[in-house]
N, C-alpha and C. Protein backbone atom coordinates (compact mmCIF):
# COMPACT_ATOMS: atom_id res chain seq x y z
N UNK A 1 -27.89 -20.36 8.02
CA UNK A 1 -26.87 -19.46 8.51
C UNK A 1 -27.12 -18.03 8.04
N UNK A 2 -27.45 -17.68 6.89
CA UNK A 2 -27.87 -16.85 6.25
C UNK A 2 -28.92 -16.05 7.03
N UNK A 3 -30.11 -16.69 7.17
CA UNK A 3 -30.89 -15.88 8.02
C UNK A 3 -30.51 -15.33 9.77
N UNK A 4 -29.95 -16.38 10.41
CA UNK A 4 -29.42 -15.98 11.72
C UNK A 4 -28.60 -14.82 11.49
N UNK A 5 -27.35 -14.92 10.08
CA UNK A 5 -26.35 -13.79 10.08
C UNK A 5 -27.60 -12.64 10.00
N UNK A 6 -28.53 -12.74 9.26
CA UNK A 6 -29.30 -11.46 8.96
C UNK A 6 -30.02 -10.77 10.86
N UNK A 7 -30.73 -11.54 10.77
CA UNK A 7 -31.33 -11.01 12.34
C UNK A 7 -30.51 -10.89 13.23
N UNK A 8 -29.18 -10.84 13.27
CA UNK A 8 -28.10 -10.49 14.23
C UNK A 8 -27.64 -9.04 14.13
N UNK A 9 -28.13 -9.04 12.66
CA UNK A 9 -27.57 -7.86 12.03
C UNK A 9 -26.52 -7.67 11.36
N UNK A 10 -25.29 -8.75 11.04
CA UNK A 10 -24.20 -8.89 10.83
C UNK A 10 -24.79 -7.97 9.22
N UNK A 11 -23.64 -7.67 8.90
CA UNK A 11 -23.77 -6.50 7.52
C UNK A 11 -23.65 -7.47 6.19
N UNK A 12 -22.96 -8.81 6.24
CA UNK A 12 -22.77 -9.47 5.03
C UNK A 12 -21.96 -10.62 5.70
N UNK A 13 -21.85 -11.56 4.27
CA UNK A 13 -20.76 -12.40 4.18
C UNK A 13 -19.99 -12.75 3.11
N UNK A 14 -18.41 -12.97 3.17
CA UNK A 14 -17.59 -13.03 2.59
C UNK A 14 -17.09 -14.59 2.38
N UNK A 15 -17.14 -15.40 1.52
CA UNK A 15 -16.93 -16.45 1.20
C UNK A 15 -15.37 -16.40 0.14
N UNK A 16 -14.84 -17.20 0.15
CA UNK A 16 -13.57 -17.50 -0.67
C UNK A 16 -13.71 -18.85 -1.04
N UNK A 17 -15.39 -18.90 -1.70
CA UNK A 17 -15.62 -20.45 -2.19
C UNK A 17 -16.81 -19.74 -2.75
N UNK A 18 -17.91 -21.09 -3.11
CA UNK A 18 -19.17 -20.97 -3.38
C UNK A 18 -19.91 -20.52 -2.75
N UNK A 19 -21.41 -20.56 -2.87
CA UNK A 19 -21.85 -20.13 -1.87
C UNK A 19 -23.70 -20.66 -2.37
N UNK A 20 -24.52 -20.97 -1.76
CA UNK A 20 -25.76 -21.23 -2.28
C UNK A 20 -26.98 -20.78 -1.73
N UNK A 21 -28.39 -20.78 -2.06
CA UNK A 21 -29.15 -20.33 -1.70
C UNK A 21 -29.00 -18.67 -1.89
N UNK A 22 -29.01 -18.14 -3.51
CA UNK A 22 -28.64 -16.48 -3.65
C UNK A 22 -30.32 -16.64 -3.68
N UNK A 23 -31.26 -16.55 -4.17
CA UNK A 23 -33.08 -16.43 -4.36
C UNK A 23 -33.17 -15.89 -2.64
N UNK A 24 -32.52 -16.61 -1.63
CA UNK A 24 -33.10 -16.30 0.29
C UNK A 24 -31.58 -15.16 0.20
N UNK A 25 -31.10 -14.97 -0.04
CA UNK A 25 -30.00 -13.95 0.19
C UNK A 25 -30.42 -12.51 -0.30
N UNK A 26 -30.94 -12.71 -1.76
CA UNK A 26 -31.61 -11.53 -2.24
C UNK A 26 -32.87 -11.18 -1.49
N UNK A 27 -34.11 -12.27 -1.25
CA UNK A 27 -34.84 -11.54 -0.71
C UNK A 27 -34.74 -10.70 0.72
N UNK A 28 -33.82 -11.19 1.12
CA UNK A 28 -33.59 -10.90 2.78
C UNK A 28 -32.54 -9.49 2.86
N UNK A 29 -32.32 -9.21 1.12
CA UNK A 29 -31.33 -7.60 0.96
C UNK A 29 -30.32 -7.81 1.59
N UNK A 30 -29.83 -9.24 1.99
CA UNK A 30 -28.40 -9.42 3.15
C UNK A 30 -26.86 -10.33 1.91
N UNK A 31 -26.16 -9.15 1.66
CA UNK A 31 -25.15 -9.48 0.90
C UNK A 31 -24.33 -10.48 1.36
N UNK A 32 -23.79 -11.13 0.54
CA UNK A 32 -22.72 -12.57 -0.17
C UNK A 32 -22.22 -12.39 -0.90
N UNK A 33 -20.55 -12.24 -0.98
CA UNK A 33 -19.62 -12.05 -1.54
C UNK A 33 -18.96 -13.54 -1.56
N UNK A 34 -19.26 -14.02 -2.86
CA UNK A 34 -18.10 -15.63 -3.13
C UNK A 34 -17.98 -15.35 -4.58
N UNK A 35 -17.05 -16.57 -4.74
CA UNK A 35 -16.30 -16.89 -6.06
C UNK A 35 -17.70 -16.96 -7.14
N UNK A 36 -18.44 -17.48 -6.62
CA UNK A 36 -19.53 -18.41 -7.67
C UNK A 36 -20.37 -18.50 -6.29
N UNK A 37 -21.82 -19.24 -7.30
CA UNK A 37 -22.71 -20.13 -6.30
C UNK A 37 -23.03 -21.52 -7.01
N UNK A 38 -23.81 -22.21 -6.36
CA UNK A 38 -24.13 -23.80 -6.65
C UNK A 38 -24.87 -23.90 -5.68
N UNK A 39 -25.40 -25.36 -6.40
CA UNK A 39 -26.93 -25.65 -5.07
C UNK A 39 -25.94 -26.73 -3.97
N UNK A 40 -25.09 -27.35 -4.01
CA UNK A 40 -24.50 -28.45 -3.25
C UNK A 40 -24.22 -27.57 -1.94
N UNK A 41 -24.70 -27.78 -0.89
CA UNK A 41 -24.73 -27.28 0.89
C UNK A 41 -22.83 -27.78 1.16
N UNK A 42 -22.56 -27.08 2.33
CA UNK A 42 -21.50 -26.69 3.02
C UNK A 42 -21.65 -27.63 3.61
N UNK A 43 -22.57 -28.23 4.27
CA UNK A 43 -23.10 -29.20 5.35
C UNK A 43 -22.25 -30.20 5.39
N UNK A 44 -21.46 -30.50 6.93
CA UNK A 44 -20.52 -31.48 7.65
C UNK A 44 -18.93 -31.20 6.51
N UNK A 45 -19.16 -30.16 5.68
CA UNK A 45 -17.69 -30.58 4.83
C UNK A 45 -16.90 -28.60 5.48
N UNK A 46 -17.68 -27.92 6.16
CA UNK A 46 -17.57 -26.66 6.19
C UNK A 46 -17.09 -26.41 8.29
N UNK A 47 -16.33 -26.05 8.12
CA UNK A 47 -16.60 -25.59 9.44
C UNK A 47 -15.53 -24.50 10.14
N UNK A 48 -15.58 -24.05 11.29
CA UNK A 48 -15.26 -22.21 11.93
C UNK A 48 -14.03 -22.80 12.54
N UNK A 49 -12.45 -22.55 11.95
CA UNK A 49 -11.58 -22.47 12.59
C UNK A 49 -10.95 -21.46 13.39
N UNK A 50 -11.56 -20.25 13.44
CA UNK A 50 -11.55 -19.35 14.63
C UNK A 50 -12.19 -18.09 13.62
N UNK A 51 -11.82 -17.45 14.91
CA UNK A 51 -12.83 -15.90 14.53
C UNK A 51 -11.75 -14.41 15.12
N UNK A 52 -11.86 -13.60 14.62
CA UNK A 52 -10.96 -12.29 14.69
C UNK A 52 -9.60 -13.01 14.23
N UNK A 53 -9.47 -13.13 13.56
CA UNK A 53 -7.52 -13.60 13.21
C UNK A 53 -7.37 -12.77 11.73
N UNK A 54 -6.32 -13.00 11.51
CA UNK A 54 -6.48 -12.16 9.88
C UNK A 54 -6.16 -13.54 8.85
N UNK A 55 -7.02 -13.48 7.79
CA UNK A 55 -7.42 -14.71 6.97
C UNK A 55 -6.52 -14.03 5.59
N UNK A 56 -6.53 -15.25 4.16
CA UNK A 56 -6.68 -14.85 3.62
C UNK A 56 -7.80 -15.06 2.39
N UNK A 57 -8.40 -14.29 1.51
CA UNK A 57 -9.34 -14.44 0.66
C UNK A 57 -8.90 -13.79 -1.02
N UNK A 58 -8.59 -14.96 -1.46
CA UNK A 58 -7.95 -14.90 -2.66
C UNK A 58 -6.80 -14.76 -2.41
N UNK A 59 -6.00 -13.70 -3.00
CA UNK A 59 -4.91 -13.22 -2.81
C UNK A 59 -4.39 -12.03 -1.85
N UNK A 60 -5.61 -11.24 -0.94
CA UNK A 60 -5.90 -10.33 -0.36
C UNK A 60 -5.90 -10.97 1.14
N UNK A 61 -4.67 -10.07 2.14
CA UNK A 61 -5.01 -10.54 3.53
C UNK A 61 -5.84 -9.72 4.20
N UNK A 62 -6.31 -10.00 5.13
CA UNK A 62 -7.68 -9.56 5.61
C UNK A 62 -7.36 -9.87 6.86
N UNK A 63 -7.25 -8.39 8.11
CA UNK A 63 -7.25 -8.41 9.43
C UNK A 63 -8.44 -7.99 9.82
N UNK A 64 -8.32 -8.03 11.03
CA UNK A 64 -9.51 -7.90 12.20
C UNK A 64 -9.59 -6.40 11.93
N UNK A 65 -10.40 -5.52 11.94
CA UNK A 65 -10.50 -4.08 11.91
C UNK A 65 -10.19 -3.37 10.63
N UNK A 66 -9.72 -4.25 9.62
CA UNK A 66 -9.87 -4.04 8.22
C UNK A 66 -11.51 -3.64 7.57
N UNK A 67 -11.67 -3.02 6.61
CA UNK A 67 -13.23 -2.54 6.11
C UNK A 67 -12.79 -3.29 5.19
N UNK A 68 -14.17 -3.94 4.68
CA UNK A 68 -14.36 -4.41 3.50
C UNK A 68 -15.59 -3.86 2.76
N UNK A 69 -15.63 -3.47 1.42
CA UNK A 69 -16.70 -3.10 1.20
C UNK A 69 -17.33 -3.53 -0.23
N UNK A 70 -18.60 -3.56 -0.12
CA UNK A 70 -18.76 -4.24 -1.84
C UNK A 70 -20.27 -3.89 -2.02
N UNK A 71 -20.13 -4.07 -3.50
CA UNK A 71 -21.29 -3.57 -4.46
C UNK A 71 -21.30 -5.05 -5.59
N UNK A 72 -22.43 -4.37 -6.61
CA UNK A 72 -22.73 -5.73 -7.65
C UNK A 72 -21.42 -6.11 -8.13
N UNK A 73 -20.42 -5.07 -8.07
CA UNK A 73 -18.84 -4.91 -9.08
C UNK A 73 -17.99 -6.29 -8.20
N UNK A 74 -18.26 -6.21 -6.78
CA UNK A 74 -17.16 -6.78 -6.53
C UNK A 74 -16.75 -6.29 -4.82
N UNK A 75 -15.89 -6.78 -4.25
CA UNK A 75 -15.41 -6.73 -3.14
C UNK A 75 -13.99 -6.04 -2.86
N UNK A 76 -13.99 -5.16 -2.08
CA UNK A 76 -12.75 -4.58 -1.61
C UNK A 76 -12.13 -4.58 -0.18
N UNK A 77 -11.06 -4.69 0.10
CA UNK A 77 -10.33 -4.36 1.34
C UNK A 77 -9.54 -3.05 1.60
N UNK A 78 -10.08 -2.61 2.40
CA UNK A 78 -9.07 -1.31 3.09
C UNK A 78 -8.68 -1.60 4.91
N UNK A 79 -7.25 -1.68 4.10
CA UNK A 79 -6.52 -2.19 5.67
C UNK A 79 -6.72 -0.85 6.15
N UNK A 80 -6.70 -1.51 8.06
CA UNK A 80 -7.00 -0.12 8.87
C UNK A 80 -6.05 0.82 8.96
N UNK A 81 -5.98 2.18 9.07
CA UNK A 81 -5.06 3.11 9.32
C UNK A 81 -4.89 3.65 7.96
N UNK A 82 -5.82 3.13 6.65
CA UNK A 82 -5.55 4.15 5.37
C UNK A 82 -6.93 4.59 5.03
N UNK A 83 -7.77 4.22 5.74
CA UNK A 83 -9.14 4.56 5.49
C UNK A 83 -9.08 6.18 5.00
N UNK A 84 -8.66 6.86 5.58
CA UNK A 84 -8.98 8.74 5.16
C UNK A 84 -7.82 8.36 3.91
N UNK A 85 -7.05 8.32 3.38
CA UNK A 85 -6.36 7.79 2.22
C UNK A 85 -7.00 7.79 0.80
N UNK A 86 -7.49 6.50 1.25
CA UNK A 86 -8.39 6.07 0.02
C UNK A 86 -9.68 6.74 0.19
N UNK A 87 -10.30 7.24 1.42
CA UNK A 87 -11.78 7.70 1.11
C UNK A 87 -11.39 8.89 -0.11
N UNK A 88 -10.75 10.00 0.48
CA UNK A 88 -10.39 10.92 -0.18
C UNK A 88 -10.22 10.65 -1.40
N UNK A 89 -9.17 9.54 -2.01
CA UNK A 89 -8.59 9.29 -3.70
C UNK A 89 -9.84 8.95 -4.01
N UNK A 90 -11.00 7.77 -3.20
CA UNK A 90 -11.79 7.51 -4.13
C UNK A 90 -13.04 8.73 -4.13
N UNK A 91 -13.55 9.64 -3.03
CA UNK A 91 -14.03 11.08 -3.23
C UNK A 91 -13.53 11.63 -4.48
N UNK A 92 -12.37 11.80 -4.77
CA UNK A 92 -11.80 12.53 -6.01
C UNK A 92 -11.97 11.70 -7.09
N UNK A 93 -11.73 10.80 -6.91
CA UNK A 93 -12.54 9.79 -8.40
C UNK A 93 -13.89 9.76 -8.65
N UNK A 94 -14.65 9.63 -8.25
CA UNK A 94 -16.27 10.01 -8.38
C UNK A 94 -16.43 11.70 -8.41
N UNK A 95 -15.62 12.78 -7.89
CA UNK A 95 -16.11 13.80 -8.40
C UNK A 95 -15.43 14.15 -9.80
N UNK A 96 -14.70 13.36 -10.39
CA UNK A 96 -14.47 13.86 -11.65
C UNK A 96 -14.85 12.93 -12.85
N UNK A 97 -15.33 11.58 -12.26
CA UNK A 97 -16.28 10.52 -13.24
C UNK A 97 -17.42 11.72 -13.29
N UNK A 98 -18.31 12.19 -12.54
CA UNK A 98 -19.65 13.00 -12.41
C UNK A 98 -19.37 14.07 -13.48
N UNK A 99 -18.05 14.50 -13.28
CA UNK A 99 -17.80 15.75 -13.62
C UNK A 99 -17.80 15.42 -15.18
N UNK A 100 -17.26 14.29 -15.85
CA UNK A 100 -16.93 13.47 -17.05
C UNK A 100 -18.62 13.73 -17.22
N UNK A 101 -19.15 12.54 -16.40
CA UNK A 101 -20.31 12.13 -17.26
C UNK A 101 -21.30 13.79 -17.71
N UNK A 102 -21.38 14.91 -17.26
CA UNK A 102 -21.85 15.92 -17.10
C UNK A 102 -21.72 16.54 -18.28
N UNK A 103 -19.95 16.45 -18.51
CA UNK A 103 -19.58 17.28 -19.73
C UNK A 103 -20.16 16.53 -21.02
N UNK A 104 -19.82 15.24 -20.62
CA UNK A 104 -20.15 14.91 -22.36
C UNK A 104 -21.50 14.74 -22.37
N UNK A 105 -22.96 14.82 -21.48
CA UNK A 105 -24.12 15.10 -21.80
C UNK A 105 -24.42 16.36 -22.26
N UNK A 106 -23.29 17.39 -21.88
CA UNK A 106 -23.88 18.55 -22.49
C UNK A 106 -22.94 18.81 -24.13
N UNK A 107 -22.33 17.41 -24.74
CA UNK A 107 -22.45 17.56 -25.51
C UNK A 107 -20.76 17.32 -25.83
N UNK A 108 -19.49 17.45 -25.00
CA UNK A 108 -18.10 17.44 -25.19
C UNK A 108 -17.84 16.01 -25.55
N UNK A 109 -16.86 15.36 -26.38
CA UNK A 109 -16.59 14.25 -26.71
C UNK A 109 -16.06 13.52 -25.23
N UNK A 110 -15.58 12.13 -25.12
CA UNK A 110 -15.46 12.00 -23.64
C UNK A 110 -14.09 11.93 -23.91
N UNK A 111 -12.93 11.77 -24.95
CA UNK A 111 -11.61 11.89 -24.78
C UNK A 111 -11.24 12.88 -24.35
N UNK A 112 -12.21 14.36 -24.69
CA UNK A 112 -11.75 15.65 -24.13
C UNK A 112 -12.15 15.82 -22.37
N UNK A 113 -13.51 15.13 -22.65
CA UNK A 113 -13.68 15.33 -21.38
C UNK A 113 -12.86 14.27 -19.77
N UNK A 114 -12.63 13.44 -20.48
CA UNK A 114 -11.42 12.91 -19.57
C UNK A 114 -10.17 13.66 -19.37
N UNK A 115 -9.79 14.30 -20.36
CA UNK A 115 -8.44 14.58 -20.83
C UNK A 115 -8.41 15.74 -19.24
N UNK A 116 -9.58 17.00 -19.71
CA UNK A 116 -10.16 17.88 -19.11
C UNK A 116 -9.85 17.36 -17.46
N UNK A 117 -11.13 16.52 -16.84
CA UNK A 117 -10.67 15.98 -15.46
C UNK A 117 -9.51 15.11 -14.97
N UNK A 118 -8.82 15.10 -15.99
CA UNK A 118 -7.56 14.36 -15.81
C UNK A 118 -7.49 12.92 -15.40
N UNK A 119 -8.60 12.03 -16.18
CA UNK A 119 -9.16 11.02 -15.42
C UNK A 119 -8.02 9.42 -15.76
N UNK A 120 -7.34 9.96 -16.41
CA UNK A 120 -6.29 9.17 -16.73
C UNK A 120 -5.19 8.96 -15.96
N UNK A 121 -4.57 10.44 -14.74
CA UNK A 121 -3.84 10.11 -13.49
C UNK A 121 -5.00 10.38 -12.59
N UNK A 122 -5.82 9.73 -12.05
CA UNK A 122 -6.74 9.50 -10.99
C UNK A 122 -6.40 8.21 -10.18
N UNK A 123 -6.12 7.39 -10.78
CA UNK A 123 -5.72 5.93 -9.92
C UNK A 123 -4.40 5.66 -9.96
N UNK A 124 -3.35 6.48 -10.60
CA UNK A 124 -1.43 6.62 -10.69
C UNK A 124 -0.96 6.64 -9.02
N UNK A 125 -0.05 5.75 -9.10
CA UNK A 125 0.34 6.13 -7.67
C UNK A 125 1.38 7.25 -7.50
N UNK A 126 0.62 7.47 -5.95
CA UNK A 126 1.67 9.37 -5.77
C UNK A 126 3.17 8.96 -5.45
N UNK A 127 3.57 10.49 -5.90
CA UNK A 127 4.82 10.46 -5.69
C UNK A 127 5.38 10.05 -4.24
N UNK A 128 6.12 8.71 -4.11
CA UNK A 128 6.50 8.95 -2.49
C UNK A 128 5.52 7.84 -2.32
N UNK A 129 4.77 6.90 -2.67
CA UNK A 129 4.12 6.26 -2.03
C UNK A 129 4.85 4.68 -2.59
N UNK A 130 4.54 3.79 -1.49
CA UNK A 130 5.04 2.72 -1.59
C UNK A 130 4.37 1.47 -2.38
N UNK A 131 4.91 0.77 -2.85
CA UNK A 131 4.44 -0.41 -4.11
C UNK A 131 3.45 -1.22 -3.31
């Protein structure tokens, strides 16, 4: 499955279980997002109860036109219609981690230099925004 998802082009897969065969996943540079892996196959115990519906994975619901995005850290959801939202908060969080890591190579302690980019309300929710 792994390789077909790859030559289709599909961008990844998202599991809310195990998942096996990571050695053909890595070489093929085609990401897998699960709980864990193990060698025991999916085979006759696994199967597609539909497609475009909104699922859930973990504790996170997940619609059709939702982004998901992930790195070695981990997996995220951004429901549709907040995308410019969060690009922006997380734009402003990486320019003041950079800005962090910068200062204290040239030598500032990093309590100041957090203090400085204010990296402590960077992820606070805004005023006016909902729980």
């Amino acid at each position: 499955m792994t390789e077909i998802a790859h030559r289709r082009g599909i961008a990844g897969t998202v599991i809310d279980g195990i998942n096996r065969d990571v050695h053909l996943c890595l070489s093929l540079g085609y990401p897998v997002f699960s709980r864990d892996n193990w060698m025991r196959t999916g085979k006759d115990r696994v199967q597609v109860e539909a497609t475009n519906v909104p699922v859930n994975i973990g504790d996170v619901r997940v619609a059709p036109g939702d982004i998901l995005r992930g790195d070695a850290d981990g997996l995220v959801s951004i429901p549709r219609g907040h995308e410019e939202r969060i690009l922006a908060a997380a734009e402003e969080i990486e320019a003041a981690e950079n800005a962090i890591r910068k200062a204290v190579a040239s030598g500032m302690r990093l309590d100041e230099a957090r203090a400085q980019h204010r990296y402590h309300q960077l992820q606070t929710r805004a005023e006016g925004a909902k729980a």
